[in-house]
N, C-alpha and C. Protein backbone atom coordinates (compact mmCIF):
# COMPACT_ATOMS: atom_id res chain seq x y z
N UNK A 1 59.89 107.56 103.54
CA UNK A 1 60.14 106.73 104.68
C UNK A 1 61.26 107.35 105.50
N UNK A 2 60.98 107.13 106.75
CA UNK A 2 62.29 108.13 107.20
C UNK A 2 63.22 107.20 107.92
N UNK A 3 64.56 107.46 107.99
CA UNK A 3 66.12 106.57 108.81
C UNK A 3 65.11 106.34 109.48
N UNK A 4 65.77 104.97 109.82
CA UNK A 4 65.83 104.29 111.22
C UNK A 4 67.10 104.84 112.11
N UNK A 5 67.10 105.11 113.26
CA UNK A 5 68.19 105.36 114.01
C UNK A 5 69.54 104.86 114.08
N UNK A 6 69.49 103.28 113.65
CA UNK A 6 70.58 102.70 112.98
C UNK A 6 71.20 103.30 112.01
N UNK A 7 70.50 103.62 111.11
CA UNK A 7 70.82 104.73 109.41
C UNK A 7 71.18 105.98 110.23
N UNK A 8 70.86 106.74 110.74
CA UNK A 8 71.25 107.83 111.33
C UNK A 8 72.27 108.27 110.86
N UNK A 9 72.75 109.66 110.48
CA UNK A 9 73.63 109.88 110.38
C UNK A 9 74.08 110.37 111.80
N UNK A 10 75.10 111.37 111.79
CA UNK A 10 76.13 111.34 113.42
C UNK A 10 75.13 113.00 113.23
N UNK A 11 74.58 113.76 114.25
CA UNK A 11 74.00 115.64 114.11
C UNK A 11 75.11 116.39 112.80
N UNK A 12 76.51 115.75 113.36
CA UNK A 12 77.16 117.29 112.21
C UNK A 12 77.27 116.71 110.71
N UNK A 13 76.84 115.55 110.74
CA UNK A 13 76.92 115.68 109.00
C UNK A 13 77.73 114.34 108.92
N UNK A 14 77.89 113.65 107.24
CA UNK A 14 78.57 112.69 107.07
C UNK A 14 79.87 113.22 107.45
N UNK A 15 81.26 111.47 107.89
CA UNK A 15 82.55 112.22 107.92
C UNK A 15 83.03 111.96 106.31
N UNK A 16 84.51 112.40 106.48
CA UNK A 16 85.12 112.03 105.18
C UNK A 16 86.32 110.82 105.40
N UNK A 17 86.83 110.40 104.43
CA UNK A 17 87.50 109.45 104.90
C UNK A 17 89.33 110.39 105.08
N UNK A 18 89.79 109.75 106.11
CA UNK A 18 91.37 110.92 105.30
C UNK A 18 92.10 110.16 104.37
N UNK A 19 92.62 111.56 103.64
CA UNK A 19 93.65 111.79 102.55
C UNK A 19 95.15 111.58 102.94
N UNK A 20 95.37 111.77 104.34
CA UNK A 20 96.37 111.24 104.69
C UNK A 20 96.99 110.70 105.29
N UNK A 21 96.17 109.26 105.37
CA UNK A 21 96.01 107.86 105.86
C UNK A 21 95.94 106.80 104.52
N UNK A 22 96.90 105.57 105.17
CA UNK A 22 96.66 104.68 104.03
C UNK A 22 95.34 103.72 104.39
N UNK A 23 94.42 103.30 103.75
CA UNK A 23 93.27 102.17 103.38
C UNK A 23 94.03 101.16 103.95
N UNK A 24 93.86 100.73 104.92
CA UNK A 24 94.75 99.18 105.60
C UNK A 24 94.06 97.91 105.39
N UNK A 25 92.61 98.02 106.29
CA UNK A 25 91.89 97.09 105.89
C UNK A 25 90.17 97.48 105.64
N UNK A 26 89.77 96.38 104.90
CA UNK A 26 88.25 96.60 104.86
C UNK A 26 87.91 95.37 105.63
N UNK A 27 86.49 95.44 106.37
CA UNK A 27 85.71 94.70 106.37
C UNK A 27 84.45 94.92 106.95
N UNK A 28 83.63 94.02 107.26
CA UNK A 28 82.14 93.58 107.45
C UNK A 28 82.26 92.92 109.15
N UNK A 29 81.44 93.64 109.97
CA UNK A 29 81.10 93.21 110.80
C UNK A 29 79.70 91.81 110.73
N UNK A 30 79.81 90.65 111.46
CA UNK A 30 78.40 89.68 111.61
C UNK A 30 78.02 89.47 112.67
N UNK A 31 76.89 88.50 112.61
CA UNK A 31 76.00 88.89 113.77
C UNK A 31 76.76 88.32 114.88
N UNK A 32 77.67 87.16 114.76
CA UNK A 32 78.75 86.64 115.81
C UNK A 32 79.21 87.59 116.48
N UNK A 33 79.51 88.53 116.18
CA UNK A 33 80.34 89.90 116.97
C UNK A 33 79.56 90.88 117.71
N UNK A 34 78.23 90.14 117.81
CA UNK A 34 77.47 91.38 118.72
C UNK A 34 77.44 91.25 119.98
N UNK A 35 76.76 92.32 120.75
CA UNK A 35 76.50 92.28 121.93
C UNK A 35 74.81 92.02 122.30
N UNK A 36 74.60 92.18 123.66
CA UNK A 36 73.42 91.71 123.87
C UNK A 36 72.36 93.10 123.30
N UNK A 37 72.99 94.13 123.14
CA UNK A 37 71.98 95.36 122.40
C UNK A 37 71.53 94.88 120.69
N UNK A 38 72.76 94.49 119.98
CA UNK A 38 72.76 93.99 119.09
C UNK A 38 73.69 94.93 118.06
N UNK A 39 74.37 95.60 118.82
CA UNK A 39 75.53 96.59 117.96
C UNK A 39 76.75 95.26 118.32
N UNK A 40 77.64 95.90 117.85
CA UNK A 40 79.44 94.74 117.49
C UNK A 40 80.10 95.38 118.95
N UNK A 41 80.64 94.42 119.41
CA UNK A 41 81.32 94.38 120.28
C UNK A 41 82.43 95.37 120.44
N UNK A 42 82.72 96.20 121.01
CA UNK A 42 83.94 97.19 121.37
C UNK A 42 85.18 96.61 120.96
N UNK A 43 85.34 95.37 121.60
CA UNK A 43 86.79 94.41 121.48
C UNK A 43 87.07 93.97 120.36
N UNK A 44 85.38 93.67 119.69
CA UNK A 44 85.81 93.08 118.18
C UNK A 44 86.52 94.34 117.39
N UNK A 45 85.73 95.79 117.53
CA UNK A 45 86.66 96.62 116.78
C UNK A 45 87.92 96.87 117.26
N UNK A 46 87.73 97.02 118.92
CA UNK A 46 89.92 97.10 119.14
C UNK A 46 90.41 96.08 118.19
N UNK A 47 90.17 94.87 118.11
CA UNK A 47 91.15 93.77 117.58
C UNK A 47 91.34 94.37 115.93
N UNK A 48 90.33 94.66 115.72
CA UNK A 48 90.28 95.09 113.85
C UNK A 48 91.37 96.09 114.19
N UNK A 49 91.35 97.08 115.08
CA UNK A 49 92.33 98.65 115.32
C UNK A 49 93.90 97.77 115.00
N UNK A 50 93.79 97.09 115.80
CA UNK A 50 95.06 96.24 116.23
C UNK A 50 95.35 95.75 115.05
N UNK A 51 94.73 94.85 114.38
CA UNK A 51 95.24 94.32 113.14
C UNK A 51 95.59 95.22 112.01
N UNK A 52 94.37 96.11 111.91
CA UNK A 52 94.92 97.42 110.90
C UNK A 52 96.17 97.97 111.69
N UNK A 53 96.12 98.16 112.72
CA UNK A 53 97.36 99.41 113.04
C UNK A 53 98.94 98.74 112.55
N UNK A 54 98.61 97.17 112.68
CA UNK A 54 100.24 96.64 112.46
C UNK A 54 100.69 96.64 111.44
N UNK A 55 99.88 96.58 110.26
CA UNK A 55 100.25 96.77 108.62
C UNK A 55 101.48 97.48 108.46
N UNK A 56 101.45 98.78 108.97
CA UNK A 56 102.71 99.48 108.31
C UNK A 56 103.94 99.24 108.65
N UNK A 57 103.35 99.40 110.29
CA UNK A 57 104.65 99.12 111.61
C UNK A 57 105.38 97.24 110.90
N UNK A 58 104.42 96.38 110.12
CA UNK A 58 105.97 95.32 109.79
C UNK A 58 106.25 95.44 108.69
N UNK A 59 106.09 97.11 107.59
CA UNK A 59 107.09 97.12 106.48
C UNK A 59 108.02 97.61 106.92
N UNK A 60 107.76 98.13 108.36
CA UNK A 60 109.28 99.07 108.89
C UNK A 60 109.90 98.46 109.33
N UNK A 61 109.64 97.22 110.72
CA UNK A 61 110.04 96.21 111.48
C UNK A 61 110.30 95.25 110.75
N UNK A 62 109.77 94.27 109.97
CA UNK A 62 110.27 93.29 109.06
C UNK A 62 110.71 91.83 110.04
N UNK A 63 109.90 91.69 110.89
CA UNK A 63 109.86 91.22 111.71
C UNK A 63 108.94 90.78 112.49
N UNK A 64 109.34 90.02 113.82
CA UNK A 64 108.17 89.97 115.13
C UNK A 64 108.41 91.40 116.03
N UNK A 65 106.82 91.16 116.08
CA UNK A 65 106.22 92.65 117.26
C UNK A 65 105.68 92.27 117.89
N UNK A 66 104.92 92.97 119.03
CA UNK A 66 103.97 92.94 119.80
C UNK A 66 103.38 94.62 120.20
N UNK A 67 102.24 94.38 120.26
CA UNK A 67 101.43 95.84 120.71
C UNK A 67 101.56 96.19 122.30
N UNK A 68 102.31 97.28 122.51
CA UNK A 68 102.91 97.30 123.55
C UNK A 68 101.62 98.52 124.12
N UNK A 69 101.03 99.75 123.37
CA UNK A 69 100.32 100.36 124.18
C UNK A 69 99.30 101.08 122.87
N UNK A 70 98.29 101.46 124.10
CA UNK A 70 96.99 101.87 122.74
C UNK A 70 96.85 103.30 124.02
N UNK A 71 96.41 103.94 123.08
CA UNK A 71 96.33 105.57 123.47
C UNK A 71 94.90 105.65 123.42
N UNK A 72 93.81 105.95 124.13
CA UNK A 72 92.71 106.03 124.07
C UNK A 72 91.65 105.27 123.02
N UNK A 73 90.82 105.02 123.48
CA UNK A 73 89.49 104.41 122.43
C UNK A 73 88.03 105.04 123.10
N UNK A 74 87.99 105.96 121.88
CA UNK A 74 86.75 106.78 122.42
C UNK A 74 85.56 106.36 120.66
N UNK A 75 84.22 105.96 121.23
CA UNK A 75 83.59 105.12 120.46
C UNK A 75 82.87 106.55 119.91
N UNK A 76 82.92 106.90 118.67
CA UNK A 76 81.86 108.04 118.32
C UNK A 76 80.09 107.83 117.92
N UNK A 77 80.39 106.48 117.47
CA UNK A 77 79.56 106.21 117.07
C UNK A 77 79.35 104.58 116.96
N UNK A 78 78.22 103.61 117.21
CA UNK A 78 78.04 102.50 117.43
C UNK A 78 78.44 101.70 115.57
N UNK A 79 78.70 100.56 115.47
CA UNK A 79 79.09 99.74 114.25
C UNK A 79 77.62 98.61 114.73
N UNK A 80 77.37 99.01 113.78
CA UNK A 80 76.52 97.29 113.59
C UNK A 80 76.70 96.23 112.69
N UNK A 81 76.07 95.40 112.51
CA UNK A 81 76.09 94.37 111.16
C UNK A 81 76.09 94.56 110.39
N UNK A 82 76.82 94.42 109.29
CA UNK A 82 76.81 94.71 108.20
C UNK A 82 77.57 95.75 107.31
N UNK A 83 78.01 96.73 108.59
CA UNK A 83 78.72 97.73 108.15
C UNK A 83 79.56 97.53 107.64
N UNK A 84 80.23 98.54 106.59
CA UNK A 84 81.55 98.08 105.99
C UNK A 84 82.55 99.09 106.54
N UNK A 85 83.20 98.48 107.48
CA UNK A 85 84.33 98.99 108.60
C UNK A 85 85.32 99.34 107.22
N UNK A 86 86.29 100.37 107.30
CA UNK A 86 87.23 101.31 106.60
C UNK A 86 88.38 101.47 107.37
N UNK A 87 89.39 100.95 107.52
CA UNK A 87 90.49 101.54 108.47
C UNK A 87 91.62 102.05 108.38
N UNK A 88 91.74 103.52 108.54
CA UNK A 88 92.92 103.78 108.00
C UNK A 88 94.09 104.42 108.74
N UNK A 89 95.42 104.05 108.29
CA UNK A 89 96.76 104.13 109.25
C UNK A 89 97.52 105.38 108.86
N UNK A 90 98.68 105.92 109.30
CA UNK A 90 99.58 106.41 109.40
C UNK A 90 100.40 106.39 110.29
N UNK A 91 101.61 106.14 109.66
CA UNK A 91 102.65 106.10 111.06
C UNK A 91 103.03 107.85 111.87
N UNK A 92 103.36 107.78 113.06
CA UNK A 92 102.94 109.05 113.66
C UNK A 92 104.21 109.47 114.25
N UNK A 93 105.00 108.08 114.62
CA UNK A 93 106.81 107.62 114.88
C UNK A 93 107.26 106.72 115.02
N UNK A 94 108.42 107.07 114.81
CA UNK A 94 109.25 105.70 114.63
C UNK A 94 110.64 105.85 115.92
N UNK A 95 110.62 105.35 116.53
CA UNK A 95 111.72 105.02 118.02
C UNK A 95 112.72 103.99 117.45
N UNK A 96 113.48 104.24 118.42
CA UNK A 96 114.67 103.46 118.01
C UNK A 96 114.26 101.55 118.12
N UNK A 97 113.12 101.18 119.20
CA UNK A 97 112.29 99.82 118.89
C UNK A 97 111.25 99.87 118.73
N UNK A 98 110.15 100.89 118.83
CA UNK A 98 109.21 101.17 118.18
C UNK A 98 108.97 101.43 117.43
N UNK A 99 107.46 101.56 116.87
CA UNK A 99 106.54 102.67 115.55
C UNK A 99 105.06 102.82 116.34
N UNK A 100 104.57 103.82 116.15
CA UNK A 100 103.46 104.51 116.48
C UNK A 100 102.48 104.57 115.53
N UNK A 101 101.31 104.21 115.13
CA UNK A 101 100.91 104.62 114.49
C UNK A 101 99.22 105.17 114.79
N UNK A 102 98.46 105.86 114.05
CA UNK A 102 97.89 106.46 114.34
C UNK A 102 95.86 105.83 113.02
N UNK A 103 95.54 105.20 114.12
CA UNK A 103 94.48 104.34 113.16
C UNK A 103 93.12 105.32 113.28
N UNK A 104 92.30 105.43 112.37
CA UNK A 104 90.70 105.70 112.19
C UNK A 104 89.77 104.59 111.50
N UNK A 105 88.89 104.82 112.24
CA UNK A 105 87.96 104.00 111.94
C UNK A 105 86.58 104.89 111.25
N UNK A 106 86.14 104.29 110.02
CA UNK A 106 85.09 105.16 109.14
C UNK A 106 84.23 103.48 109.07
N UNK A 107 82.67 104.01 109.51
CA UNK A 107 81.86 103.26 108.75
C UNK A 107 80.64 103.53 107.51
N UNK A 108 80.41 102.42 106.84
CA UNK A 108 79.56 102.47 105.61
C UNK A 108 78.07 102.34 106.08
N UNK A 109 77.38 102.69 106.61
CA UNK A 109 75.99 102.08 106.92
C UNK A 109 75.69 101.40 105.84
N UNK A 110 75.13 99.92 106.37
CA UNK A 110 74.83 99.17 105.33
C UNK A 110 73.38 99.41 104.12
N UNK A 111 72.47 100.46 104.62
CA UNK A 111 71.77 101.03 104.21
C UNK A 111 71.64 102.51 103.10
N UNK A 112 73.28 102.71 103.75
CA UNK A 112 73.50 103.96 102.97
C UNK A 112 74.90 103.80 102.82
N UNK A 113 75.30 103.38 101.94
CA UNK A 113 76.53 103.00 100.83
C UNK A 113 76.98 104.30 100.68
N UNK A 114 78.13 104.68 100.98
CA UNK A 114 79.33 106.02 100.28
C UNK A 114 78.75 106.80 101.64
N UNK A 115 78.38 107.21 102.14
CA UNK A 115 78.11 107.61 103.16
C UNK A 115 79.19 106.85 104.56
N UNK A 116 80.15 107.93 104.66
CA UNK A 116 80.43 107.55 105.94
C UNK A 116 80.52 108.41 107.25
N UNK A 117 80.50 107.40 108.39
CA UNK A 117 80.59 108.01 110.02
C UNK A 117 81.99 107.55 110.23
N UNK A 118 82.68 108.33 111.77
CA UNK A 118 83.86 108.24 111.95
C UNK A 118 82.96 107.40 113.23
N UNK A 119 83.93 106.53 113.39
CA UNK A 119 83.47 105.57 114.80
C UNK A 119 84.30 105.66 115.69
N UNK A 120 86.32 105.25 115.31
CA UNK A 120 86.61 105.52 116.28
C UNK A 120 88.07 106.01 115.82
N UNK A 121 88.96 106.11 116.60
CA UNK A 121 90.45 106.74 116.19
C UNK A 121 91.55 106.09 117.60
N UNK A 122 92.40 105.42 117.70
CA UNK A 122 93.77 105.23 118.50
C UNK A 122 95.00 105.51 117.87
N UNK A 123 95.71 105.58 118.97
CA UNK A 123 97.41 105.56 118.87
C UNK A 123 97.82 104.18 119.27
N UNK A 124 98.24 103.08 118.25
CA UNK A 124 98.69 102.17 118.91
C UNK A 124 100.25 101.78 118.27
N UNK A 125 100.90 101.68 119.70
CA UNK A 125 102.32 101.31 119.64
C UNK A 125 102.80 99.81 119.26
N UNK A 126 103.76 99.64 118.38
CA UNK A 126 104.26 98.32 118.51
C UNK A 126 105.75 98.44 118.70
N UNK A 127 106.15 97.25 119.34
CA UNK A 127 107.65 97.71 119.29
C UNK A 127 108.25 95.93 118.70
N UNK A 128 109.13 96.23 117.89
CA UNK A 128 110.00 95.41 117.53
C UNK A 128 110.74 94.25 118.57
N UNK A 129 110.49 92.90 118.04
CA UNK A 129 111.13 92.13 119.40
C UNK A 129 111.90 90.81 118.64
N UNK A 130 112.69 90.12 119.31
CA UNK A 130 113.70 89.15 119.04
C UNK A 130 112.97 88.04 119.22
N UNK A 131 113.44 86.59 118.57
CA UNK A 131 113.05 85.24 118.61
C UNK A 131 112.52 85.35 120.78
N UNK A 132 112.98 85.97 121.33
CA UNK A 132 112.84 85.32 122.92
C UNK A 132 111.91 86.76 123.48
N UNK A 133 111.66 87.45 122.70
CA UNK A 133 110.50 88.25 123.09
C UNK A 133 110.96 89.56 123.76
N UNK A 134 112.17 89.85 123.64
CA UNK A 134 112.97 90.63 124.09
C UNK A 134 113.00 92.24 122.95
N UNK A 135 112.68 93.49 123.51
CA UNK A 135 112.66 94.79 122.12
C UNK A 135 113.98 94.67 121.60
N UNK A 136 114.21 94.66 119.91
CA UNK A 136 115.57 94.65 119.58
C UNK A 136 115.32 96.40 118.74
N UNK A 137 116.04 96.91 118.29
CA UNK A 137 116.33 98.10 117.21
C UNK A 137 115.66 97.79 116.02
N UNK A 138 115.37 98.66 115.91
CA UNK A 138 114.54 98.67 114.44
C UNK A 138 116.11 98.99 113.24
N UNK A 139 115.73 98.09 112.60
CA UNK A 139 117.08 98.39 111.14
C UNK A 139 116.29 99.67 110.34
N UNK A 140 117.31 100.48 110.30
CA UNK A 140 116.85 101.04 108.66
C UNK A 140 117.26 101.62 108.17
């Protein structure tokens, strides 16, 4: 029986996941998150980027943040239902009220388990802020 185009792999081959990135979050895209094609919404994965990217940035901050800037979102490859989204971080810098960090996105086709595609990759900034929303210094 041959892939469906969904199963597809990407022309150059499965990706790998990196070695030097931490595992932030897992999850599963549903059918709530689609679009009218029937792939997941762009925004639903920024927000996943966003939520994975802050993990590290508040063992450093220890605190309230806010996501002050995202560095490109280039889609490699479409997420559908079911996939098991992989996201992984590294911090890239740390500013005197910022942290940077640097997110990928790997998916599982739900058809083909251990097999993964790279979907997408940002730089997203957070910077450290005070009870009134104001950037304070990062302690450390």
């Amino acid at each position: 029986m041959s892939a469906k185009p969904s199963d597809a792999l990407p022309p150059h081959g499965p990706a790998t996941p990196p070695s030097d990135k931490e595992l932030v979050l897992k999850v599963i895209p549903m059918p709530a998150d689609t679009n009218g094609n029937g792939d997941i919404f762009g925004g639903w994965v920024m927000a996943q980027v966003d939520l994975a990217g802050s993990i590290l940035p508040a063992r450093i901050i220890r605190g309230r943040m806010a996501t002050v800037a995202v560095k490109e979102f280039v889609f490699k490859q479409p997420v559908r239902v079911g996939d098991i989204l992989s996201l992984y971080s590294s911090v890239t810098r740390i500013g005197r009220t910022s942290v940077t960090v640097d997110v990928e996105v790997f998916a599982e086709r739900f058809q083909r388990q251990g097999a993964f595609v790279k979907v997408t990759e940002a730089l997203v900034t957070y910077v450290a802020i005070d009870d009134n929303g104001k950037p304070k210094p990062i302690v450390r």
